[in-house]
C-alpha atoms as a PDB file:
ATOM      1  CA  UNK A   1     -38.313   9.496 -43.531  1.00  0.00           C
ATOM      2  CA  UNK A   2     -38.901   7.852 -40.019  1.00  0.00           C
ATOM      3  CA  UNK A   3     -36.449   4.862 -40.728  1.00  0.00           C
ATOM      4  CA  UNK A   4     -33.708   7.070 -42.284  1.00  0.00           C
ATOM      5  CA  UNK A   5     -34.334   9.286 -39.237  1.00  0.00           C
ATOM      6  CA  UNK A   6     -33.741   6.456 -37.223  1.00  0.00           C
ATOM      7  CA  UNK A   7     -30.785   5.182 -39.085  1.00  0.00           C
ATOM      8  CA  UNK A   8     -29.199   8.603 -38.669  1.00  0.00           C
ATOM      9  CA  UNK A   9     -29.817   8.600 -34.989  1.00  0.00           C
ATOM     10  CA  UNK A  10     -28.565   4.871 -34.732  1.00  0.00           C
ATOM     11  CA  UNK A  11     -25.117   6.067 -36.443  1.00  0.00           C
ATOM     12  CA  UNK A  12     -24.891   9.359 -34.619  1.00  0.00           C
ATOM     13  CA  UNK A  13     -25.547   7.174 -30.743  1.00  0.00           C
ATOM     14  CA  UNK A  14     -23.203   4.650 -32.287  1.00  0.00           C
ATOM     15  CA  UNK A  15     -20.475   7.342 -32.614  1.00  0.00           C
ATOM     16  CA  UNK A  16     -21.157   8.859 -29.121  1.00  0.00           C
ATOM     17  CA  UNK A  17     -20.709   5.601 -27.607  1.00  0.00           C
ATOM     18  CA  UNK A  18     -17.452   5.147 -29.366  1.00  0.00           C
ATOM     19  CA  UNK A  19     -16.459   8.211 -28.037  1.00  0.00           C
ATOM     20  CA  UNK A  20     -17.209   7.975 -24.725  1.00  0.00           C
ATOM     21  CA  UNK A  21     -15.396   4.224 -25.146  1.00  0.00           C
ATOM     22  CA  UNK A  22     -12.453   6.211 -26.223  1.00  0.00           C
ATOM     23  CA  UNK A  23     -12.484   8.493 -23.669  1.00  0.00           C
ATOM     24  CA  UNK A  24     -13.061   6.377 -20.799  1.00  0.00           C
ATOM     25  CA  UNK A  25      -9.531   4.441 -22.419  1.00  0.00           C
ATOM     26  CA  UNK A  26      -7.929   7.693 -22.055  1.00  0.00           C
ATOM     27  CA  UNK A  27      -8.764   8.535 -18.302  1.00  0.00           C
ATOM     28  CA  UNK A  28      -7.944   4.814 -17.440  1.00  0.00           C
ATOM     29  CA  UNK A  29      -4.291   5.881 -17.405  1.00  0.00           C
ATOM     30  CA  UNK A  30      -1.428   3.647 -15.485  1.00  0.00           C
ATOM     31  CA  UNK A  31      -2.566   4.552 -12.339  1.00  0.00           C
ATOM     32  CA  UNK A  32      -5.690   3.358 -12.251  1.00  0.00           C
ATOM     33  CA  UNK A  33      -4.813   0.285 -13.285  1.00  0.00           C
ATOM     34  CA  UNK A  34      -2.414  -0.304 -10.716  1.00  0.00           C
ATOM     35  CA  UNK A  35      -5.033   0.785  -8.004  1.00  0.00           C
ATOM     36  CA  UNK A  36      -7.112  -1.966  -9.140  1.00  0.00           C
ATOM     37  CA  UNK A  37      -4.297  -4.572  -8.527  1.00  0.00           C
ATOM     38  CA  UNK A  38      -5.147  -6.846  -5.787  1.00  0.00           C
ATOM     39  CA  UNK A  39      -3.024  -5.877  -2.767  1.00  0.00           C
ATOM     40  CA  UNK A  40      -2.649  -2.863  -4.099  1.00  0.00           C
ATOM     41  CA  UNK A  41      -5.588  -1.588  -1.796  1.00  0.00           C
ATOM     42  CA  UNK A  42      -4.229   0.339   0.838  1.00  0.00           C
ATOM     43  CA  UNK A  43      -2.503   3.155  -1.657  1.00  0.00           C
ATOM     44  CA  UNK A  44      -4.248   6.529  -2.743  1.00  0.00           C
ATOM     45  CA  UNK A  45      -4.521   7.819  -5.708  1.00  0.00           C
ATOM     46  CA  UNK A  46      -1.496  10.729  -6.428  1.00  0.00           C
ATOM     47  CA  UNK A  47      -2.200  13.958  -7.945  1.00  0.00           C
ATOM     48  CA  UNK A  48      -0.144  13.742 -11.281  1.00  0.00           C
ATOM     49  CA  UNK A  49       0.155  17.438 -10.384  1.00  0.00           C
ATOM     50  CA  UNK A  50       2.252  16.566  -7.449  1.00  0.00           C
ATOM     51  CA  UNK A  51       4.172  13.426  -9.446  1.00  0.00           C
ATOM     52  CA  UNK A  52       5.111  16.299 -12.271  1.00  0.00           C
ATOM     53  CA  UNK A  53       6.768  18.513  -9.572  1.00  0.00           C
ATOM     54  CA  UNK A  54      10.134  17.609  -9.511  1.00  0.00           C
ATOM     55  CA  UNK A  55      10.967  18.544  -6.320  1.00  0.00           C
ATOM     56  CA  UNK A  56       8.714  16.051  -4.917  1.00  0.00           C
ATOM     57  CA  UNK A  57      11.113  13.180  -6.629  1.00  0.00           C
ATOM     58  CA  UNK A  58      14.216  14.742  -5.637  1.00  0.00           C
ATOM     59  CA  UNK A  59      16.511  12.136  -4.689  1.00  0.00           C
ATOM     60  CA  UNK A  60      14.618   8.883  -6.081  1.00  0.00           C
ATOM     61  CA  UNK A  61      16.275   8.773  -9.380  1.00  0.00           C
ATOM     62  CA  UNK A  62      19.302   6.996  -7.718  1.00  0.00           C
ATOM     63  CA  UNK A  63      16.557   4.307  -6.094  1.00  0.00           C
ATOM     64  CA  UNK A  64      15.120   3.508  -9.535  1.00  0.00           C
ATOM     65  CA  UNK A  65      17.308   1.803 -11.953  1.00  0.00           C
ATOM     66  CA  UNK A  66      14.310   3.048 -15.073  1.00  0.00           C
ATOM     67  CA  UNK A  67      13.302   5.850 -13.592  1.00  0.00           C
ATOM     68  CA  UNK A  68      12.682   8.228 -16.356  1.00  0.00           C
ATOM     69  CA  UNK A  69      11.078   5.382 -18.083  1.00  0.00           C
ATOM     70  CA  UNK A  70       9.096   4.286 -15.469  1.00  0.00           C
ATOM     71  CA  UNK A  71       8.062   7.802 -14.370  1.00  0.00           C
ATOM     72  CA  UNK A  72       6.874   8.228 -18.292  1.00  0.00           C
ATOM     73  CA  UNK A  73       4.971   4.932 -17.769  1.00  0.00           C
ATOM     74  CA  UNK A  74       3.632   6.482 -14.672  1.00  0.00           C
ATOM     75  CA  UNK A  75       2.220   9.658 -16.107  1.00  0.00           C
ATOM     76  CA  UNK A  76       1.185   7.735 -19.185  1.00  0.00           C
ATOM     77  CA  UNK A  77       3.969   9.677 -21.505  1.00  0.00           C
ATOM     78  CA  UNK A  78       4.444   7.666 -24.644  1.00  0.00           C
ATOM     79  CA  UNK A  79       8.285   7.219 -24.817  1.00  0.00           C
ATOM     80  CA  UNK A  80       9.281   5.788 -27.933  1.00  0.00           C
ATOM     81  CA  UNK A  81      12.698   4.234 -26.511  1.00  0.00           C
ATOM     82  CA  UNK A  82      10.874   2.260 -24.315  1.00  0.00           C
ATOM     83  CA  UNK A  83       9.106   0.572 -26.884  1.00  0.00           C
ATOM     84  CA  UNK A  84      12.299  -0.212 -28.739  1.00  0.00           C
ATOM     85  CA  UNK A  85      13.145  -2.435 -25.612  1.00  0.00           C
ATOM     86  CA  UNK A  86      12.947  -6.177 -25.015  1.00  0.00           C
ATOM     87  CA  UNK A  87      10.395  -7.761 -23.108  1.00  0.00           C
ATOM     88  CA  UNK A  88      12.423  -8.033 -20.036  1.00  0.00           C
ATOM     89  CA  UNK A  89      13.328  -4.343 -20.161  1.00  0.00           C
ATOM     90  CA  UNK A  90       9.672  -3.987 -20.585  1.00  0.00           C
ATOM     91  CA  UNK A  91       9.322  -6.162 -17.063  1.00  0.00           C
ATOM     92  CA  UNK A  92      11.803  -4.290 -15.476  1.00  0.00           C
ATOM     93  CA  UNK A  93      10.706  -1.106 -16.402  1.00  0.00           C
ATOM     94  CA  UNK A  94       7.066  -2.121 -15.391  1.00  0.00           C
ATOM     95  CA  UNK A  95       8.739  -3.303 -12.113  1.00  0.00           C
ATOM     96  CA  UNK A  96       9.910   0.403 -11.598  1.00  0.00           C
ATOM     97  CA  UNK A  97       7.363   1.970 -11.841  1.00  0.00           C
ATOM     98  CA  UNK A  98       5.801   0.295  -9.363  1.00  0.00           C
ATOM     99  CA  UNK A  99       8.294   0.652  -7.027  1.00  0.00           C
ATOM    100  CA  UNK A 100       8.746   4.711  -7.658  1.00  0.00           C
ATOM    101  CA  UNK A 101       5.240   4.733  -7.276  1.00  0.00           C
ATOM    102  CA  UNK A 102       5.301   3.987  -3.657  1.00  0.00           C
ATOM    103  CA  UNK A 103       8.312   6.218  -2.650  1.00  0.00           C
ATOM    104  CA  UNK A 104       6.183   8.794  -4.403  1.00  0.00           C
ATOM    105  CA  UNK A 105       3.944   7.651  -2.404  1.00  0.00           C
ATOM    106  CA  UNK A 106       5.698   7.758   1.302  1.00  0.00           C
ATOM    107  CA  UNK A 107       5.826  11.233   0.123  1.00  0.00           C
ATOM    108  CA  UNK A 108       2.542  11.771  -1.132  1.00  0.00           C
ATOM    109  CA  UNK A 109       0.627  11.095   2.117  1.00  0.00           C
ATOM    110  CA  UNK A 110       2.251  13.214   4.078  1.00  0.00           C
ATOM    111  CA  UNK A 111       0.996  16.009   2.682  1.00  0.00           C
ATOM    112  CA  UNK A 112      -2.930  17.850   3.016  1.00  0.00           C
ATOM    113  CA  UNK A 113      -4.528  15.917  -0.018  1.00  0.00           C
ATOM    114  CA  UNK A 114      -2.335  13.212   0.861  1.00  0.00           C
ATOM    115  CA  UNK A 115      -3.454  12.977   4.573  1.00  0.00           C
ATOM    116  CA  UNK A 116      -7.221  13.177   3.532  1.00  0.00           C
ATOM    117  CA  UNK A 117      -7.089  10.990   0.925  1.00  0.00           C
ATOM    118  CA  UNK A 118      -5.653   8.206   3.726  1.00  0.00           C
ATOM    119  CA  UNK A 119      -8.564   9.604   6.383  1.00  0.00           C
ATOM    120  CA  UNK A 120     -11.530   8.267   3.565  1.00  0.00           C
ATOM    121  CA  UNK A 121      -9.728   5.342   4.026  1.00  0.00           C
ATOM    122  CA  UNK A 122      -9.705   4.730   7.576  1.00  0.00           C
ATOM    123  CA  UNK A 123     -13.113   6.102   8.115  1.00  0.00           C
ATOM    124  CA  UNK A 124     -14.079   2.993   5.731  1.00  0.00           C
ATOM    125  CA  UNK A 125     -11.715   0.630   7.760  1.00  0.00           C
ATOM    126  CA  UNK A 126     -10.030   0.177   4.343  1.00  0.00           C
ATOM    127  CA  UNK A 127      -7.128  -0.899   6.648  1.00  0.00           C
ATOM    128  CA  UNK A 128      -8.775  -3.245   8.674  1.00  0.00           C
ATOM    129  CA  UNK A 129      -8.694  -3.547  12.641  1.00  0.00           C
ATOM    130  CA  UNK A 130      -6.879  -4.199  15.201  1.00  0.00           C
ATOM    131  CA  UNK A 131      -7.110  -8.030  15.976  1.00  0.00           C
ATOM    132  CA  UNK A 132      -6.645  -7.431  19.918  1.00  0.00           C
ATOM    133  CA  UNK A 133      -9.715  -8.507  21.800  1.00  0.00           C
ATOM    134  CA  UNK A 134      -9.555  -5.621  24.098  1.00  0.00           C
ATOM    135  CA  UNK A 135      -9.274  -2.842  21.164  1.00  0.00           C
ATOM    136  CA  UNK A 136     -12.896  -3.573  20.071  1.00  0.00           C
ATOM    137  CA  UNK A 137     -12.554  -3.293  16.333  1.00  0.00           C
ATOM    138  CA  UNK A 138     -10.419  -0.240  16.217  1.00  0.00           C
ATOM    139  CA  UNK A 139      -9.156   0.797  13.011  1.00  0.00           C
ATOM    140  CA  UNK A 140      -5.678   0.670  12.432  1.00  0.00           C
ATOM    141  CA  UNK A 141      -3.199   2.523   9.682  1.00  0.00           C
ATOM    142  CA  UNK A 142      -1.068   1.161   7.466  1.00  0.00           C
ATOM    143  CA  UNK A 143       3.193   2.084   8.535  1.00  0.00           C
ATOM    144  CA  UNK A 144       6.830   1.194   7.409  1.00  0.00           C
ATOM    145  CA  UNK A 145       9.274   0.497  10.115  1.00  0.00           C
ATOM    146  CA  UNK A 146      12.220   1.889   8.378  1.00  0.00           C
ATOM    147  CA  UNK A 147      12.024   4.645   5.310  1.00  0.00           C
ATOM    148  CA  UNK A 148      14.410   2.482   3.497  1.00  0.00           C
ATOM    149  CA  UNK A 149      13.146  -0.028   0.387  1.00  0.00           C
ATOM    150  CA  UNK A 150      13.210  -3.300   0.082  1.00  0.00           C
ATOM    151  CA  UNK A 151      13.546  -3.586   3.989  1.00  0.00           C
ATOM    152  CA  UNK A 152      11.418  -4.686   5.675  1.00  0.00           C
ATOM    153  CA  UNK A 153       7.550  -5.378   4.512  1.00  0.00           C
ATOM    154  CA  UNK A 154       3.854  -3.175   5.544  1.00  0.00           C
ATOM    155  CA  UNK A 155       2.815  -3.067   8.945  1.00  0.00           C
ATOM    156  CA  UNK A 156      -0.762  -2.024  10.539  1.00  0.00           C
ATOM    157  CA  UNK A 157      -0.496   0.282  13.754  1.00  0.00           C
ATOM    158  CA  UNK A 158      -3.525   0.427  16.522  1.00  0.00           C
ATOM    159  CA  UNK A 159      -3.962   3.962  17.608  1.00  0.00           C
ATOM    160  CA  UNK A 160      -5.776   2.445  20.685  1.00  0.00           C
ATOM    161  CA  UNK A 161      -3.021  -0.170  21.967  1.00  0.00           C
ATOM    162  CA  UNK A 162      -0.019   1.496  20.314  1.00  0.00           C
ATOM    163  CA  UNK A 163       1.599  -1.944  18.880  1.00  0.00           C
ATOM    164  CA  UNK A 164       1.698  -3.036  15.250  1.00  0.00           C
ATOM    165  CA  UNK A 165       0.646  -6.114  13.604  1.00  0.00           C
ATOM    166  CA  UNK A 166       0.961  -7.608  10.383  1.00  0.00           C
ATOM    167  CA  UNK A 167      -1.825  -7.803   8.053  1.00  0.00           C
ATOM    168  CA  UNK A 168      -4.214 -10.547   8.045  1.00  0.00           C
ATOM    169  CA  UNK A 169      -4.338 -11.102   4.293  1.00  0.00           C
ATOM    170  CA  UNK A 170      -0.949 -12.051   2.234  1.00  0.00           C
ATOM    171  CA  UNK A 171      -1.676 -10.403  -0.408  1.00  0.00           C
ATOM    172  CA  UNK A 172      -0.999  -7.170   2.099  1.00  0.00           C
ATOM    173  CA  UNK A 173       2.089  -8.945   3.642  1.00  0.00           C
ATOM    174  CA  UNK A 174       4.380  -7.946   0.346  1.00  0.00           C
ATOM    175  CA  UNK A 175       3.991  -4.178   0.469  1.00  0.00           C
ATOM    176  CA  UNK A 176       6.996  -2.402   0.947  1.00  0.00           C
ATOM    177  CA  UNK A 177       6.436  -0.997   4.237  1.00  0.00           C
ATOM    178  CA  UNK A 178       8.479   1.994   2.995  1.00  0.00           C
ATOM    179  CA  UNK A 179       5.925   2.858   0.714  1.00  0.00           C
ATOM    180  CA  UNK A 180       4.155   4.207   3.615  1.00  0.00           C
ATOM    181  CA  UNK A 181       6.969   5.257   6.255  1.00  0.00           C
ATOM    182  CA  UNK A 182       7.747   5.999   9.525  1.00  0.00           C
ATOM    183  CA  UNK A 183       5.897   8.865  10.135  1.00  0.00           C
ATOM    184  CA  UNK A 184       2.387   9.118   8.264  1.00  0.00           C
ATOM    185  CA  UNK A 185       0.907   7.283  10.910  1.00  0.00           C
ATOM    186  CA  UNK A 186       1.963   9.102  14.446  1.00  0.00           C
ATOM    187  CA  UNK A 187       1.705  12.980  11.690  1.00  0.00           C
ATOM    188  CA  UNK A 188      -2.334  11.466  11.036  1.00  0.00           C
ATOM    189  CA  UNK A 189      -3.339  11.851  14.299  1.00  0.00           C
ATOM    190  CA  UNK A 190      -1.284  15.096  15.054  1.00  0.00           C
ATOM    191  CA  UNK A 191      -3.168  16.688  12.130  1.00  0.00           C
ATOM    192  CA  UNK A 192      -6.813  14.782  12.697  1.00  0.00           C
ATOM    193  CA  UNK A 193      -6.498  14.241  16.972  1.00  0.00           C
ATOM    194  CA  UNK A 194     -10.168  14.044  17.190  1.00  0.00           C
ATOM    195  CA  UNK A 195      -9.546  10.309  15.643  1.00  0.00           C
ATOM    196  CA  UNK A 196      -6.775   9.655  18.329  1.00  0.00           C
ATOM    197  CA  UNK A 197      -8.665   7.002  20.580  1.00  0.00           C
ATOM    198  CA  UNK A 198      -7.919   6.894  24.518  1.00  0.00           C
ATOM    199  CA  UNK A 199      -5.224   4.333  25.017  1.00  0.00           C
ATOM    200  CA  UNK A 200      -6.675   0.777  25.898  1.00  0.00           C
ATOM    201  CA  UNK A 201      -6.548  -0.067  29.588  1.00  0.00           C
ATOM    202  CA  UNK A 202      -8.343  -3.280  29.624  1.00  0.00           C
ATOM    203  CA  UNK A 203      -6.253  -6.633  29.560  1.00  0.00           C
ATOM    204  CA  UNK A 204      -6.932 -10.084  30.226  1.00  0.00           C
ATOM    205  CA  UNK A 205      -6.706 -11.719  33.807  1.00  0.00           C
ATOM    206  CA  UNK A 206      -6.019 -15.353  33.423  1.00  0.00           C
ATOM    207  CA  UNK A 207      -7.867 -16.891  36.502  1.00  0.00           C
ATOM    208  CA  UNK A 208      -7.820 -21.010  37.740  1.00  0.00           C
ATOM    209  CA  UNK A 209     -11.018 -22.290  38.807  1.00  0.00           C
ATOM    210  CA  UNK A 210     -12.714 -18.551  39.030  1.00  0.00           C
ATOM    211  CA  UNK A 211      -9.686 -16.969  41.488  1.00  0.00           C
ATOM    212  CA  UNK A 212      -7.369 -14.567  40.082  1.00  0.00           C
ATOM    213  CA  UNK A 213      -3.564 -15.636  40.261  1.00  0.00           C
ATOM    214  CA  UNK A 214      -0.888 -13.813  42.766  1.00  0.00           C
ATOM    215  CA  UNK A 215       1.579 -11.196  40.763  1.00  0.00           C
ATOM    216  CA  UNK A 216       4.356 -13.488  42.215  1.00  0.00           C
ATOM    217  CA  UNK A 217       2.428 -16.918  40.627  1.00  0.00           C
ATOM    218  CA  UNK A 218       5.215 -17.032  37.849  1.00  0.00           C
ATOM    219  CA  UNK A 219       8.214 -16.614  40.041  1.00  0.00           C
ATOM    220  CA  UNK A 220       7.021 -19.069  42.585  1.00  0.00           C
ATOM    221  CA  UNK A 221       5.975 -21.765  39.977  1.00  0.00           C
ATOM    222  CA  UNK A 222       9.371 -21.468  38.177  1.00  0.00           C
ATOM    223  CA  UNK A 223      10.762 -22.169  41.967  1.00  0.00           C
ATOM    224  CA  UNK A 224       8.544 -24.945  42.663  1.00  0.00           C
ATOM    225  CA  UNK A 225       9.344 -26.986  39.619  1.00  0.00           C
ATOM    226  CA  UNK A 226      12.881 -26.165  40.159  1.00  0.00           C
ATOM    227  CA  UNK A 227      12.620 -27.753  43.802  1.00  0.00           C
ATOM    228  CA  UNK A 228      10.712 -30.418  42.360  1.00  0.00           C
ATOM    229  CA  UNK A 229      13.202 -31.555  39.818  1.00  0.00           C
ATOM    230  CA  UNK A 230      15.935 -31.306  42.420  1.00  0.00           C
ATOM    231  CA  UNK A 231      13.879 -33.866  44.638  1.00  0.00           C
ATOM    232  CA  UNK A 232      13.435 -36.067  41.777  1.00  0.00           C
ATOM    233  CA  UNK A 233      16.878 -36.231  40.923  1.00  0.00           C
ATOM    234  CA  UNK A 234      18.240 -36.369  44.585  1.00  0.00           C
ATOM    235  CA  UNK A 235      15.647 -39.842  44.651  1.00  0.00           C
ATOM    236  CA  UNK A 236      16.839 -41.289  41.185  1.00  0.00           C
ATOM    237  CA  UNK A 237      20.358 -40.738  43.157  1.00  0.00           C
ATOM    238  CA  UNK A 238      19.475 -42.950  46.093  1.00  0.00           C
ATOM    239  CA  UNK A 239      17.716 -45.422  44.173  1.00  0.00           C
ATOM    240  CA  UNK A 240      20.628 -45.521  41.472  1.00  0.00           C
ATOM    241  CA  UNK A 241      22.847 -45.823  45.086  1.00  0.00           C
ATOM    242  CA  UNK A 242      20.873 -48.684  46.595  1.00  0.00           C
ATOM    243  CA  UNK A 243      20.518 -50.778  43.898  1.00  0.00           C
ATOM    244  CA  UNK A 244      24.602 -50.388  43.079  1.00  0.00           C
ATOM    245  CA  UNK A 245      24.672 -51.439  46.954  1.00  0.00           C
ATOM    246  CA  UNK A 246      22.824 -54.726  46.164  1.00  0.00           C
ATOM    247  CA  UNK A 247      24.112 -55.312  43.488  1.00  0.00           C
ATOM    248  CA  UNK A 248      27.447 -55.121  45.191  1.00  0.00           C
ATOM    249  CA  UNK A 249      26.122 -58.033  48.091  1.00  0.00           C
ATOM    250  CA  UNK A 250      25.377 -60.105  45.198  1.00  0.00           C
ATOM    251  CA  UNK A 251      28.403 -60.316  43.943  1.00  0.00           C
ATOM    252  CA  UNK A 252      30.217 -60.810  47.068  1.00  0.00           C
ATOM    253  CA  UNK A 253      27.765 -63.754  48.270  1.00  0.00           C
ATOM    254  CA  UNK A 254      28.071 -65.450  44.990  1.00  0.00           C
END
């Protein structure tokens, strides 16, 4: 009675853990996966809520050549026509979907969930830091320097030094920067200013031998090598001169 008690636990844990398997398949929808991508770490994750309000996507359908297939692929919507492509529709579609993903996500992060979702991120420097000396590790945001596609890749702003940078790793260097835009990152610190750093003041001082150089040290070593070229080719005149001179007594004395 123990053993078939046994057995009938065995088969009843068996069938929880192929349920839970099955479930675990269902939460792992397209999204997920395409968080996990490498280089794909600087996006949040976007409320399907939000993607299945269609005023959110107003306007992107004309930026998406698939778009109702790749939103379906998005939202993990089974869409029979799809399957009844080739491969290469498949690709493209695929390709789509990625793309509408991050307008939807431009979007996305501008708004409250959006925004806080983005501030886990920089609290974990999930962005990285600035790589000026004189910014101390500051953590920088992620920003698009034009709202248009296929533009002009990601770029990482310093809320310290106010400049952008590109991203250390490559991986990072072929993000649309439009999936981001030009305004989540100055809108992050007008909704969270307690993050906004104070500007940095500090900057380097080149010195020779210990001593600080003059303001005017440019200006009057651009002046002295001018004067010293113009010496050097007023001598290479006179020497070119005297030597056409004796050359010229030669001749005559021969």
């Amino acid at each position: 009675m123990a053993a078939a008690g046994n057995a009938g636990n065995e088969k009843v844990d068996g069938s929880m853990d192929m349920n839970s398997s099955s479930v675990s398949d269902e939460n792992y929808g397209w999204i997920s996966y395409f968080l996990t991508l490498k280089g794909n770490e600087f996006f949040v994750e976007i409320d399907e809520e939000y993607i299945n309000d269609n005023f959110n996507l107003t306007g992107l359908a004309s930026q998406v050549p698939y778009y109702e297939y790749a939103l379906d692929l998005i939202i993990d919507v089974e869409n029979d026509e799809a399957h009844e492509l080739g491969n290469e529709h498949q690709e493209m579609i695929e390709n789509d979907a990625e793309v509408l993903y991050g307008l939807i996500h431009a979007r996305y992060i501008l708004t409250n969930r959006g925004l806080h979702a983005m501030l886990e991120k920089y609290r974990h420097n999930a962005f990285g830091t600035c790589p000026r000396y004189s910014c101390n590790h500051q953590s920088v945001l992620p920003v698009g320097i034009t709202d248009q596609k296929g533009k002009s890749p990601i770029k990482l702003f310093c809320p310290r030094c106010e400049e952008i940078y590109r991203p250390r790793s490559a991986r990072h260097e072929n993000i649309d920067g439009a999936y981001f835009g030009t305004t989540f990152a100055a809108l992050f610190f007008v909704v969270f200013p307690e993050l906004k750093p104070s500007k940095a003041t500090a900057s380097y001082t080149p010195r020779v031998f210990g001593y600080k150089l003059h303001e005017t040290w440019l200006q009057r070593s651009v002046q002295a090598n001018k004067e010293a070229q113009q010496q050097y080719a007023e001598e290479q005149k006179r020497v070119n001169d005297q030597r056409k001179i004796m050359s010229q007594q030669q001749q005559q004395q021969q």
